[in-house]
PDB file of N, CA and C in Angstrom:
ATOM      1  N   UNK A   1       8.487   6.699 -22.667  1.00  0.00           N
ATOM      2  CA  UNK A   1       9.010   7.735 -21.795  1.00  0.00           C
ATOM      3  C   UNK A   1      10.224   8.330 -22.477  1.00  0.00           C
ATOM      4  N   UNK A   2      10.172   9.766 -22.237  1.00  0.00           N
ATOM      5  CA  UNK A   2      11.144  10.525 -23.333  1.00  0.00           C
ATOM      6  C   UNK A   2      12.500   9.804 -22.345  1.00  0.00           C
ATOM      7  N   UNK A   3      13.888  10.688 -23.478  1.00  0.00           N
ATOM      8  CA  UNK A   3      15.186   9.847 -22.258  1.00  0.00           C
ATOM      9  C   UNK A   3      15.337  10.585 -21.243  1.00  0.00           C
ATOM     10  N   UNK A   4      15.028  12.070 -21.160  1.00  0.00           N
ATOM     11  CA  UNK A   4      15.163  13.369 -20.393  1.00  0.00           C
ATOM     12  C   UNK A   4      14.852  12.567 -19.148  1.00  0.00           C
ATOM     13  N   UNK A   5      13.778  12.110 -19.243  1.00  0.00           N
ATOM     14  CA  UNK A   5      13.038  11.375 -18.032  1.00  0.00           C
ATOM     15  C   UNK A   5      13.752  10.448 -17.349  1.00  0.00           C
ATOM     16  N   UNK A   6      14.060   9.635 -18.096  1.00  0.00           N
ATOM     17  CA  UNK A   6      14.441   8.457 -17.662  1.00  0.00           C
ATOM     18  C   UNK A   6      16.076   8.697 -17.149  1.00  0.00           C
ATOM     19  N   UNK A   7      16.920   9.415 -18.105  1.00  0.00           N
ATOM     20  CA  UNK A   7      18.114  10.076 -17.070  1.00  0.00           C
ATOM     21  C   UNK A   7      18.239  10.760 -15.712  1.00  0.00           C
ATOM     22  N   UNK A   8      16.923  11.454 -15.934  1.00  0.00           N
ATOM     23  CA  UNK A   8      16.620  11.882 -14.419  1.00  0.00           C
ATOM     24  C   UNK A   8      15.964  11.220 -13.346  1.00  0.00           C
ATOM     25  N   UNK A   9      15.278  10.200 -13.708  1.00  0.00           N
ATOM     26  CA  UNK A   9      14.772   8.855 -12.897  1.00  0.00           C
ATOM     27  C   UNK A   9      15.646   8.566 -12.621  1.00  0.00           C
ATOM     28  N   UNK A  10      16.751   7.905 -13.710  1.00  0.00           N
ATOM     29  CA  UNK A  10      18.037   7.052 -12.994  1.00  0.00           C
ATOM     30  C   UNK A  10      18.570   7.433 -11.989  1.00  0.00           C
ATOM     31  N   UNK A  11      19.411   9.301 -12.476  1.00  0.00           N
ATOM     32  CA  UNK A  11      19.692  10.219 -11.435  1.00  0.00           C
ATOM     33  C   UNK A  11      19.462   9.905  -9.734  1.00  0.00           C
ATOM     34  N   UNK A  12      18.359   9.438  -9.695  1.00  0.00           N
ATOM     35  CA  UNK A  12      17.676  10.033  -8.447  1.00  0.00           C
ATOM     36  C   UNK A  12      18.457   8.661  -7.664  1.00  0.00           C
ATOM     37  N   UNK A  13      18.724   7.505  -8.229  1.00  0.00           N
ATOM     38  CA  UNK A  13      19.350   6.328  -7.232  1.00  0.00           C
ATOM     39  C   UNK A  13      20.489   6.569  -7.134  1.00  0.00           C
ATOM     40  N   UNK A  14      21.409   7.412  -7.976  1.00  0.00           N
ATOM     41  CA  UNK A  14      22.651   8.128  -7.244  1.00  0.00           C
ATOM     42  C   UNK A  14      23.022   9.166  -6.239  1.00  0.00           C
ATOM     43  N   UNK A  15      21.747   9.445  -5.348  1.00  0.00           N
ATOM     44  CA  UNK A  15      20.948  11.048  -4.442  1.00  0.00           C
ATOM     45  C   UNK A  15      21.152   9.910  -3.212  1.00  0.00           C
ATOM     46  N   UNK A  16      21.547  10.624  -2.260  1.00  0.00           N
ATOM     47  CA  UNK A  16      21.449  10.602  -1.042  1.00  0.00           C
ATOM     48  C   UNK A  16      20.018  10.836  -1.041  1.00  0.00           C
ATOM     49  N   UNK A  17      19.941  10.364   0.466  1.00  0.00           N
ATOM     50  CA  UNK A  17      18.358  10.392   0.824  1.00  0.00           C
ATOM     51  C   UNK A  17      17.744  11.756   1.405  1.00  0.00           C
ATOM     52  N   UNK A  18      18.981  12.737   2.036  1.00  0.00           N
ATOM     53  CA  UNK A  18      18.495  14.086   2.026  1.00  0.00           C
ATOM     54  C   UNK A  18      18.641  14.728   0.351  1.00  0.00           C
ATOM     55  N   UNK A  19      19.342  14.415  -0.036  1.00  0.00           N
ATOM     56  CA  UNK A  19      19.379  14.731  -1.515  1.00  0.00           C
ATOM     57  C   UNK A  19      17.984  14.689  -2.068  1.00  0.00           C
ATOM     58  N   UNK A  20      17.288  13.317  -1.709  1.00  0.00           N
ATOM     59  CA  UNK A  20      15.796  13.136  -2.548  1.00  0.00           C
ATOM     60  C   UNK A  20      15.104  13.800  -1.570  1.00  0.00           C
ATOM     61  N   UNK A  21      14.818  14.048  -0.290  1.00  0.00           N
ATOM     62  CA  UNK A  21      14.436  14.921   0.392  1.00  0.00           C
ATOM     63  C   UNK A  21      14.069  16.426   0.655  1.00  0.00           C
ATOM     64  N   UNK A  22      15.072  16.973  -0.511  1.00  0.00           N
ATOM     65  CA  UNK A  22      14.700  18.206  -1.171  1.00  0.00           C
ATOM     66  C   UNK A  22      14.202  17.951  -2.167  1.00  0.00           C
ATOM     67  N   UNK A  23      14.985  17.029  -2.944  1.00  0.00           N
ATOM     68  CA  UNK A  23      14.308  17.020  -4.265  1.00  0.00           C
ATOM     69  C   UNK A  23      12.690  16.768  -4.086  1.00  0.00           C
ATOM     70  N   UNK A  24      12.199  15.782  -3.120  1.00  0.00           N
ATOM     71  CA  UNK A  24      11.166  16.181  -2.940  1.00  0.00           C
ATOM     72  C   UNK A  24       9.999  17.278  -2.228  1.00  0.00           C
ATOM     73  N   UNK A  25      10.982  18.226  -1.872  1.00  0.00           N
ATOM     74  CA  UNK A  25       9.926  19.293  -1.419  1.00  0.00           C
ATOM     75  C   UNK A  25      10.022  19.929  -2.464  1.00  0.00           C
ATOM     76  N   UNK A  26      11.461  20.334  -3.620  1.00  0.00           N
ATOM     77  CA  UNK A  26      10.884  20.850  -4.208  1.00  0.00           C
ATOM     78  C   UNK A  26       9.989  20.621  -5.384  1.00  0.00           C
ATOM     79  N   UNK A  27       9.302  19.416  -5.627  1.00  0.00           N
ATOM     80  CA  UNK A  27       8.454  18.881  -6.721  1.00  0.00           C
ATOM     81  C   UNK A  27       6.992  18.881  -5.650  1.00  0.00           C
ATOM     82  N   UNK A  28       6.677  18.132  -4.876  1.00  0.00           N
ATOM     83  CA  UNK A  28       5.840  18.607  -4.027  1.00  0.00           C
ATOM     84  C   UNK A  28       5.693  19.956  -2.826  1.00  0.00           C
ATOM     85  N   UNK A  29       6.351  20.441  -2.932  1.00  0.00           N
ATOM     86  CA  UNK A  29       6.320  21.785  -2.276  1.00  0.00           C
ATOM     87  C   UNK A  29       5.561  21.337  -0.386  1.00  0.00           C
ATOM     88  N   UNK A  30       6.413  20.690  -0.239  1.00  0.00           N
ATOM     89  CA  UNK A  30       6.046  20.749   1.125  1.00  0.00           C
ATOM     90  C   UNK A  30       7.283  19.874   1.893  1.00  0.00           C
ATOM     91  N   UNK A  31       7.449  19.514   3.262  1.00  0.00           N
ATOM     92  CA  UNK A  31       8.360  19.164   3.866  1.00  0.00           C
ATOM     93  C   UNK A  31       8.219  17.058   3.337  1.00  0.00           C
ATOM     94  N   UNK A  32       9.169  16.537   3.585  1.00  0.00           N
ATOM     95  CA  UNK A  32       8.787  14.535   3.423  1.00  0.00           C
ATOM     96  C   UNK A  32       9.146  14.714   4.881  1.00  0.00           C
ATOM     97  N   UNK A  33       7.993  13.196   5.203  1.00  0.00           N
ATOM     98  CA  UNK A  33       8.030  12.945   6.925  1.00  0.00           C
ATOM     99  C   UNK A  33       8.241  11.881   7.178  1.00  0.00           C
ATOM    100  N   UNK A  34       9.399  11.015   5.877  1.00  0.00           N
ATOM    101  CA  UNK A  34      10.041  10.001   5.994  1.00  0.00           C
ATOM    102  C   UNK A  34      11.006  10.150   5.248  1.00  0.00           C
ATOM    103  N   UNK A  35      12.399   9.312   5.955  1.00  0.00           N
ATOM    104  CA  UNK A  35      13.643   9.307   5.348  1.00  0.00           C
ATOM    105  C   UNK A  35      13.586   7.822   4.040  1.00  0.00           C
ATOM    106  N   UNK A  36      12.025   7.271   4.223  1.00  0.00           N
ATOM    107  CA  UNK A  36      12.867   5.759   3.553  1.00  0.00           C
ATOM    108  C   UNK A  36      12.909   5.937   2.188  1.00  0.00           C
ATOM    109  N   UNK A  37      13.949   5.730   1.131  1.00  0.00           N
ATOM    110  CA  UNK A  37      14.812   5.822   0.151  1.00  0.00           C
ATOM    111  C   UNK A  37      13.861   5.478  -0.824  1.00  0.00           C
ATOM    112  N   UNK A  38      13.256   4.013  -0.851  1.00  0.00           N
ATOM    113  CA  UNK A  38      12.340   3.799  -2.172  1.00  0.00           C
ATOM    114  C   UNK A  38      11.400   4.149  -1.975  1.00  0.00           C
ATOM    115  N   UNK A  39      10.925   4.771  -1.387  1.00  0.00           N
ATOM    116  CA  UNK A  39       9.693   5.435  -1.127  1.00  0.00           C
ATOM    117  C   UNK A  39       9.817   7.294  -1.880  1.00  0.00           C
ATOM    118  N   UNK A  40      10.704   7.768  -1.145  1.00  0.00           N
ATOM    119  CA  UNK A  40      11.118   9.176  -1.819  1.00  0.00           C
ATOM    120  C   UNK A  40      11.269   8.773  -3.365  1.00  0.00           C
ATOM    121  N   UNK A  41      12.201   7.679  -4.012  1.00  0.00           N
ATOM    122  CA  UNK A  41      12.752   7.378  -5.284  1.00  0.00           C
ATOM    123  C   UNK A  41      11.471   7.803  -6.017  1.00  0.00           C
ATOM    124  N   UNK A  42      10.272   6.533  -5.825  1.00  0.00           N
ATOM    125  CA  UNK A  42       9.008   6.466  -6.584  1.00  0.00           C
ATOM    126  C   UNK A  42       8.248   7.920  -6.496  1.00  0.00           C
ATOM    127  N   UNK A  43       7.947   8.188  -5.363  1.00  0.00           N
ATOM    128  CA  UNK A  43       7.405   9.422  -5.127  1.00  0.00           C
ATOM    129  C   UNK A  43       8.122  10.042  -5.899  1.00  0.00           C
ATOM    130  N   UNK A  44       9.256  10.676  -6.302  1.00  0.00           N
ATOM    131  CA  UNK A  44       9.857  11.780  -6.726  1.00  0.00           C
ATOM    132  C   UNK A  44       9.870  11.333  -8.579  1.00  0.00           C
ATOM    133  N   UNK A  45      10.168  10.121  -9.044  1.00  0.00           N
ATOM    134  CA  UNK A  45       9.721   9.542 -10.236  1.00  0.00           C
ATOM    135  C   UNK A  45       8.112   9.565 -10.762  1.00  0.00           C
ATOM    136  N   UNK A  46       7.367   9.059  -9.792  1.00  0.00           N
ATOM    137  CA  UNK A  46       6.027   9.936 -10.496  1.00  0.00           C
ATOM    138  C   UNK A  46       5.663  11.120 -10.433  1.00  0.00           C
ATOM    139  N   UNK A  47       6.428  11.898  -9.831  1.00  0.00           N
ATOM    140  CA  UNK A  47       5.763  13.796  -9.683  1.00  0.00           C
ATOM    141  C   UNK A  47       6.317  13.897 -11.264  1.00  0.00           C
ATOM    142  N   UNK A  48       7.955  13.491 -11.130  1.00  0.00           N
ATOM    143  CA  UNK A  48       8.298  14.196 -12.641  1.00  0.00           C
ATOM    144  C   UNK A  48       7.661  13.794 -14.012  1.00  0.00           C
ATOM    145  N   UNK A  49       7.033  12.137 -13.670  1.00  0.00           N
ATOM    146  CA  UNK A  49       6.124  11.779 -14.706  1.00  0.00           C
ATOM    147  C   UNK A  49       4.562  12.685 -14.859  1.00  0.00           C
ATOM    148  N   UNK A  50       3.897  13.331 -14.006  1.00  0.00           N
ATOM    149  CA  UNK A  50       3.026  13.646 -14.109  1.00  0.00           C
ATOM    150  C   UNK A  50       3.315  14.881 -14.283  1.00  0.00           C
ATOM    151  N   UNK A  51       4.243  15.680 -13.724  1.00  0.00           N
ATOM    152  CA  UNK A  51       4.071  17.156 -14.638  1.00  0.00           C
ATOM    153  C   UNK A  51       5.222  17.321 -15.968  1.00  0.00           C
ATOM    154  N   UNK A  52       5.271  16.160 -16.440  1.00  0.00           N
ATOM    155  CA  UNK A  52       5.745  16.165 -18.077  1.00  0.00           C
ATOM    156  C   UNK A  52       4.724  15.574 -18.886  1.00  0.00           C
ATOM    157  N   UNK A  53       3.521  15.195 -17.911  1.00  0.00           N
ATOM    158  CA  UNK A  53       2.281  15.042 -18.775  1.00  0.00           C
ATOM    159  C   UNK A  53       2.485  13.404 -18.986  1.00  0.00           C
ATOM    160  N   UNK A  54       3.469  12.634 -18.700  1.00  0.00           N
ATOM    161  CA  UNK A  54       3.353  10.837 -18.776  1.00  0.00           C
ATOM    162  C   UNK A  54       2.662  10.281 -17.648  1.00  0.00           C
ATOM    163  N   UNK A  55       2.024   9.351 -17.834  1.00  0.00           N
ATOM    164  CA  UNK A  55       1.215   8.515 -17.075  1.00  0.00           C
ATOM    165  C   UNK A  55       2.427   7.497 -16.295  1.00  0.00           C
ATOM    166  N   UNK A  56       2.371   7.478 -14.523  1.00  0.00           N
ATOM    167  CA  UNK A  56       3.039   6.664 -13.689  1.00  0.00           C
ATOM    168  C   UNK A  56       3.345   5.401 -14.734  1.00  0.00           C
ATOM    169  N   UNK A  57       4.335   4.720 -14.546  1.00  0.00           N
ATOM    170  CA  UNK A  57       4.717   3.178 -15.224  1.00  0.00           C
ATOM    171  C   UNK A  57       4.395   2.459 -14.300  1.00  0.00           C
ATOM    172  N   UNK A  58       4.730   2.723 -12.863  1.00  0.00           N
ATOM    173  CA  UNK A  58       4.922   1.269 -11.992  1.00  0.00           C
ATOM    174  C   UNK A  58       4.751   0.186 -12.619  1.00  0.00           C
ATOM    175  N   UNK A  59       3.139   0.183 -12.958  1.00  0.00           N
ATOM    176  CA  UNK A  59       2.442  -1.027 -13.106  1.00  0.00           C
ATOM    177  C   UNK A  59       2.685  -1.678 -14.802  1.00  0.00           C
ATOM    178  N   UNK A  60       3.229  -0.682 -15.437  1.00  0.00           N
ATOM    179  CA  UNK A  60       3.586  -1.311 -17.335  1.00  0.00           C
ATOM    180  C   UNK A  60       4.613  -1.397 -16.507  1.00  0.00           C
ATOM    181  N   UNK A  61       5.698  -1.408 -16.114  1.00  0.00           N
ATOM    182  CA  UNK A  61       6.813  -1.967 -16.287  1.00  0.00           C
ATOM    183  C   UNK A  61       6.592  -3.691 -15.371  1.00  0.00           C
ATOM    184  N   UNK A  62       5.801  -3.732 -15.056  1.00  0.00           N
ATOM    185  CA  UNK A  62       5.796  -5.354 -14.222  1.00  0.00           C
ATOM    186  C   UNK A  62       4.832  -6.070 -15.434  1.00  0.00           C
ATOM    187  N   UNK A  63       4.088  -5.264 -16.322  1.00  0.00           N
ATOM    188  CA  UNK A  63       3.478  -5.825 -16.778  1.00  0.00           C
ATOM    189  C   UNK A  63       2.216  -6.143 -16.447  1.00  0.00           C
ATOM    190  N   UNK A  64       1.241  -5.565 -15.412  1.00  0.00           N
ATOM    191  CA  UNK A  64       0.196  -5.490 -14.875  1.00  0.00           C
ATOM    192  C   UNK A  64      -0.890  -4.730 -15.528  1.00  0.00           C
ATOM    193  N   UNK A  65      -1.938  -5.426 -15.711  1.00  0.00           N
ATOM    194  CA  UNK A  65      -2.893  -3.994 -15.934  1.00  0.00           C
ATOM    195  C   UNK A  65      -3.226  -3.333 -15.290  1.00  0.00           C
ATOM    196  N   UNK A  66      -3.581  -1.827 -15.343  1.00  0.00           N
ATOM    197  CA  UNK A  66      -4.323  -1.646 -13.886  1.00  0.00           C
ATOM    198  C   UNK A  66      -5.460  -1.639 -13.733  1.00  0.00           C
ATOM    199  N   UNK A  67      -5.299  -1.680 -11.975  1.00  0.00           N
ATOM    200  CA  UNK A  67      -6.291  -1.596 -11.691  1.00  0.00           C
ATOM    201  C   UNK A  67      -7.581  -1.193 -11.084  1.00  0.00           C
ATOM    202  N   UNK A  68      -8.652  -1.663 -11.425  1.00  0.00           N
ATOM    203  CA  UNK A  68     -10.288  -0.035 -11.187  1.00  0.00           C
ATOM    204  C   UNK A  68     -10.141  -0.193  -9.881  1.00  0.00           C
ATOM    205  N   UNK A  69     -11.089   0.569  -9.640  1.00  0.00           N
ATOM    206  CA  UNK A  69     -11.923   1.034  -8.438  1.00  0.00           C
ATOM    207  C   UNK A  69     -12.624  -0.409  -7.442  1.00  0.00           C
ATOM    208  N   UNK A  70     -13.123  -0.835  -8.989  1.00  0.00           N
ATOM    209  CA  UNK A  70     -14.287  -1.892  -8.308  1.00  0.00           C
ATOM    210  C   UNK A  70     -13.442  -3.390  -8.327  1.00  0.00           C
ATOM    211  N   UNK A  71     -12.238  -3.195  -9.047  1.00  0.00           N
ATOM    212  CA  UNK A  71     -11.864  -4.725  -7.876  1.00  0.00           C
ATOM    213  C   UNK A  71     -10.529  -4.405  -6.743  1.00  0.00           C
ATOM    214  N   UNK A  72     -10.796  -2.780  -6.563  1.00  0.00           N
ATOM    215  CA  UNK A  72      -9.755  -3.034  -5.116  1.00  0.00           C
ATOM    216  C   UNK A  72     -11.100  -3.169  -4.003  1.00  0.00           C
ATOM    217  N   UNK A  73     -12.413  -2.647  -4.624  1.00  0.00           N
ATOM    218  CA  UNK A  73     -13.444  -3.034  -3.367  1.00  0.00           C
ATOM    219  C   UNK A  73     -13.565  -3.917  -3.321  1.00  0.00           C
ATOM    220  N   UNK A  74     -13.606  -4.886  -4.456  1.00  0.00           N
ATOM    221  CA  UNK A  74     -13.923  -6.384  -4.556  1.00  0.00           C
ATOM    222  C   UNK A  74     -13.000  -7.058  -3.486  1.00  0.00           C
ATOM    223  N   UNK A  75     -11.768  -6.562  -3.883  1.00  0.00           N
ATOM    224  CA  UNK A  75     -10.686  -7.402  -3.161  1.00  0.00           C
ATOM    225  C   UNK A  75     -10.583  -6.820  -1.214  1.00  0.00           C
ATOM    226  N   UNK A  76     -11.014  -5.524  -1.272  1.00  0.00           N
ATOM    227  CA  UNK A  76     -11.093  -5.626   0.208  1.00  0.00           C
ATOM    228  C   UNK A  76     -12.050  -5.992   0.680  1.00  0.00           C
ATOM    229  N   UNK A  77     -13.365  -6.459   0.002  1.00  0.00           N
ATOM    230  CA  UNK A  77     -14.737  -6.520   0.677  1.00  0.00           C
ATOM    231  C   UNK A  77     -14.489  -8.147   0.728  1.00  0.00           C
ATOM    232  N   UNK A  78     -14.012  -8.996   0.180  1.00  0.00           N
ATOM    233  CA  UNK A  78     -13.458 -10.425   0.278  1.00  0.00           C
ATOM    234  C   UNK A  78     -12.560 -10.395   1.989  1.00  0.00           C
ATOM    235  N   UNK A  79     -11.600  -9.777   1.739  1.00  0.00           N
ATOM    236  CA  UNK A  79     -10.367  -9.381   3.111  1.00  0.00           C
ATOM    237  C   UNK A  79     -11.514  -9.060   4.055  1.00  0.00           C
ATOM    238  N   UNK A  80     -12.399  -8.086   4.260  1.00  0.00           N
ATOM    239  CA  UNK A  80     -13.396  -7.898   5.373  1.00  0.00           C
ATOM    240  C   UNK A  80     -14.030  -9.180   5.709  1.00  0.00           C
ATOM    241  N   UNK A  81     -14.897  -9.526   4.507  1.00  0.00           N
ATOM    242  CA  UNK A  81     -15.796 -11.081   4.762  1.00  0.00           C
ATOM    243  C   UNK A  81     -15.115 -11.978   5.090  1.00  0.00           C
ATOM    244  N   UNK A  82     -13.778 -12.079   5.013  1.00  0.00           N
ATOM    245  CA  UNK A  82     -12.734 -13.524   5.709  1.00  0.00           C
ATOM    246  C   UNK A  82     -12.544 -12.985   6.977  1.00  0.00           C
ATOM    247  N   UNK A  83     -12.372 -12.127   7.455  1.00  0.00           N
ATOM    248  CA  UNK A  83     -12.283 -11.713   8.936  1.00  0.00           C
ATOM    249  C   UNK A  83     -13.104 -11.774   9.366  1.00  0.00           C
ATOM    250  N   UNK A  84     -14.205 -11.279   9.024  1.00  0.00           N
ATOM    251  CA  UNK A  84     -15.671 -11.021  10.043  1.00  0.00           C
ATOM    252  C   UNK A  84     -15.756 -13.167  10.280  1.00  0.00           C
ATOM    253  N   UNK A  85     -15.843 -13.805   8.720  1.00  0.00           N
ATOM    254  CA  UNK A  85     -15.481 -14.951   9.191  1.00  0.00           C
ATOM    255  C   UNK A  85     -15.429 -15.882  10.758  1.00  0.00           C
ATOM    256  N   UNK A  86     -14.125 -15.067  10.550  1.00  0.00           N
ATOM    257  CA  UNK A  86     -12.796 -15.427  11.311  1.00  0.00           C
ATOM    258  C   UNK A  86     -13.672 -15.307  13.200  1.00  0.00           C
ATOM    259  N   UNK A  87     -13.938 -13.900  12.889  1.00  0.00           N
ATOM    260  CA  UNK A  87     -14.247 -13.608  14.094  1.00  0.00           C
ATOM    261  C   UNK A  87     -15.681 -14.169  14.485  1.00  0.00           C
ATOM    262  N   UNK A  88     -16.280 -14.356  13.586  1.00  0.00           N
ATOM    263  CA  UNK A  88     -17.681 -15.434  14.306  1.00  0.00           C
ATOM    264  C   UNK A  88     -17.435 -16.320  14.564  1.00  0.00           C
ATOM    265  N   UNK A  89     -16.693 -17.407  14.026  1.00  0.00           N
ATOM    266  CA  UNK A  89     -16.464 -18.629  14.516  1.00  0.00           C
ATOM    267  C   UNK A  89     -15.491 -18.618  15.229  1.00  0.00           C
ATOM    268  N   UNK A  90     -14.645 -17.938  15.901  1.00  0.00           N
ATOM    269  CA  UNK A  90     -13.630 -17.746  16.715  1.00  0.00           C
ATOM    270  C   UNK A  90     -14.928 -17.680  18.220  1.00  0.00           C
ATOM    271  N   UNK A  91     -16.377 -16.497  18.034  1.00  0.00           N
ATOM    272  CA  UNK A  91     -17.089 -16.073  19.340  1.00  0.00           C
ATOM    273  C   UNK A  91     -17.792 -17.786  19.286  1.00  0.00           C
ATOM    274  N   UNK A  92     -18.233 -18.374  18.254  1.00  0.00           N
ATOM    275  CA  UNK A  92     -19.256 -19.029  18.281  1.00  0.00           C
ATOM    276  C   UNK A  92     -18.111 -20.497  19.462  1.00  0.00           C
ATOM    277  N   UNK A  93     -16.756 -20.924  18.871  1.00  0.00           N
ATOM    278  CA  UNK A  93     -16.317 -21.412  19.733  1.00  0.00           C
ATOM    279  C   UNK A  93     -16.562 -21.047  21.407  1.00  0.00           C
ATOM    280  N   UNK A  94     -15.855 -20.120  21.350  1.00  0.00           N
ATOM    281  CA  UNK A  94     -16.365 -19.142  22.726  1.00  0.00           C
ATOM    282  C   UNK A  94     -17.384 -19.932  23.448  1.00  0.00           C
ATOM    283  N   UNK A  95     -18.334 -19.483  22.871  1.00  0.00           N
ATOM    284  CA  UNK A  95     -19.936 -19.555  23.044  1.00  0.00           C
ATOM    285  C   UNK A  95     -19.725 -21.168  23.698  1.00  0.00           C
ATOM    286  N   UNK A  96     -19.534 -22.317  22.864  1.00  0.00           N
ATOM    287  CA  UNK A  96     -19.694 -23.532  22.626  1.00  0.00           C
ATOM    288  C   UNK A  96     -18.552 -23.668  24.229  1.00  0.00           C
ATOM    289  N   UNK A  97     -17.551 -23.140  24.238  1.00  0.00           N
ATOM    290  CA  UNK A  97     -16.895 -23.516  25.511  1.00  0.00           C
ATOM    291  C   UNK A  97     -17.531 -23.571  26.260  1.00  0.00           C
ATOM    292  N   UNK A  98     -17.974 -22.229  26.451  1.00  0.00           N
ATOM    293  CA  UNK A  98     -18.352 -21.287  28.112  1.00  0.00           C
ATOM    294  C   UNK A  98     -19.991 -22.610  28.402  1.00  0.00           C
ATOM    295  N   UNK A  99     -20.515 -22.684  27.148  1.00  0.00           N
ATOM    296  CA  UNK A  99     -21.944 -23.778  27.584  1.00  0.00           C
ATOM    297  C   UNK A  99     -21.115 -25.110  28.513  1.00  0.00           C
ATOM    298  N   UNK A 100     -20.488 -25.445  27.550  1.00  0.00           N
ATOM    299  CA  UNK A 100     -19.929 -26.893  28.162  1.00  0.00           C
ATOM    300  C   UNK A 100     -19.360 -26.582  29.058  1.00  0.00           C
ATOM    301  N   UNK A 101     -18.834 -26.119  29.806  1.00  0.00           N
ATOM    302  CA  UNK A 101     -18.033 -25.711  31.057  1.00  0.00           C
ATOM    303  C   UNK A 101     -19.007 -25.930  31.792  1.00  0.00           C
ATOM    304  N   UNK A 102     -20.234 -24.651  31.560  1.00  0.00           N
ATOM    305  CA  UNK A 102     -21.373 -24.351  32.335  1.00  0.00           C
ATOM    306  C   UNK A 102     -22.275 -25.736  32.853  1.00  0.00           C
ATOM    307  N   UNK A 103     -22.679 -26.666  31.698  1.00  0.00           N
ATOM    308  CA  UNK A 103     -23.841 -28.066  31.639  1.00  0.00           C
ATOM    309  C   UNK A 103     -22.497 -28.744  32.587  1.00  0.00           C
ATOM    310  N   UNK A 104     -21.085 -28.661  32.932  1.00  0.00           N
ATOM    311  CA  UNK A 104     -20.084 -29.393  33.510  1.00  0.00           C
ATOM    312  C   UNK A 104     -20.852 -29.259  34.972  1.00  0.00           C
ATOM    313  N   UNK A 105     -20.698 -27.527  35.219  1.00  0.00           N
ATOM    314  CA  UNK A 105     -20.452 -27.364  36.595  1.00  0.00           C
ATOM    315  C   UNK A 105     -22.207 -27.586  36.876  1.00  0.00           C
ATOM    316  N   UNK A 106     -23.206 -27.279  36.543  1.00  0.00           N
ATOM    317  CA  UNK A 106     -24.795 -27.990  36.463  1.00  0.00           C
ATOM    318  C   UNK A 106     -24.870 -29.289  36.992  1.00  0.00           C
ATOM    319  N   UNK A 107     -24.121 -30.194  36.530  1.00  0.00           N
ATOM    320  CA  UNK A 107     -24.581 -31.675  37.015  1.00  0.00           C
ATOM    321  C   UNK A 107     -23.513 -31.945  37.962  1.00  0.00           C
ATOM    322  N   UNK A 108     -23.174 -31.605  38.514  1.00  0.00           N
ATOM    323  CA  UNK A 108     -22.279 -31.644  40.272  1.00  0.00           C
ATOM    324  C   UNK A 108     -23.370 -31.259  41.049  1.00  0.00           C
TER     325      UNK A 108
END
């Protein structure tokens, strides 16, 4: 990343939060419909990375690779299948109560 960049990245954690608030309408050209600070920071750090033609860092600077398509499905279609899980054997208990209650009140 050239230094141009990166002085003006820095820049932006010395900005008030209406400060980044313009700064971000004027890089995205539209109003922000949140005041929170690291949120504007990043947002306003990757607009200037992408129209100087550099690719976002987030993820090189932690050292991450990134990542596809097919393992954020992977990883939410895992998160779905542990819930759905969750929720069958949560009804199937259910189920297993409401019988035994039922064979209870039967033999009275």
């Amino acid at each position: 990343m050239p230094g141009d960049i990166a002085k003006e990245i820095d820049a932006l954690n010395q900005m008030t939060t209406s400060e980044l608030a313009e700064r971000y309408e004027e890089l995205h050209g539209q109003p922000v419909r949140t005041r929170h600070r690291a949120y504007l920071i990043r947002k306003i750090a990757w607009r200037i990375q992408a129209i100087r033609g550099h690719p976002p860092i987030s993820r090189a600077i932690r050292g991450h690779p990134p990542i596809s398509w097919k393992e954020r499905l992977r990883t939410r279609a895992s998160l779905a299948a542990a819930a759905l899980h969750e929720t069958v054997r949560w009804c199937w208990g259910a189920i297993a109560a409401a019988l035994t209650a039922s064979s209870h009140l039967r033999r009275r």
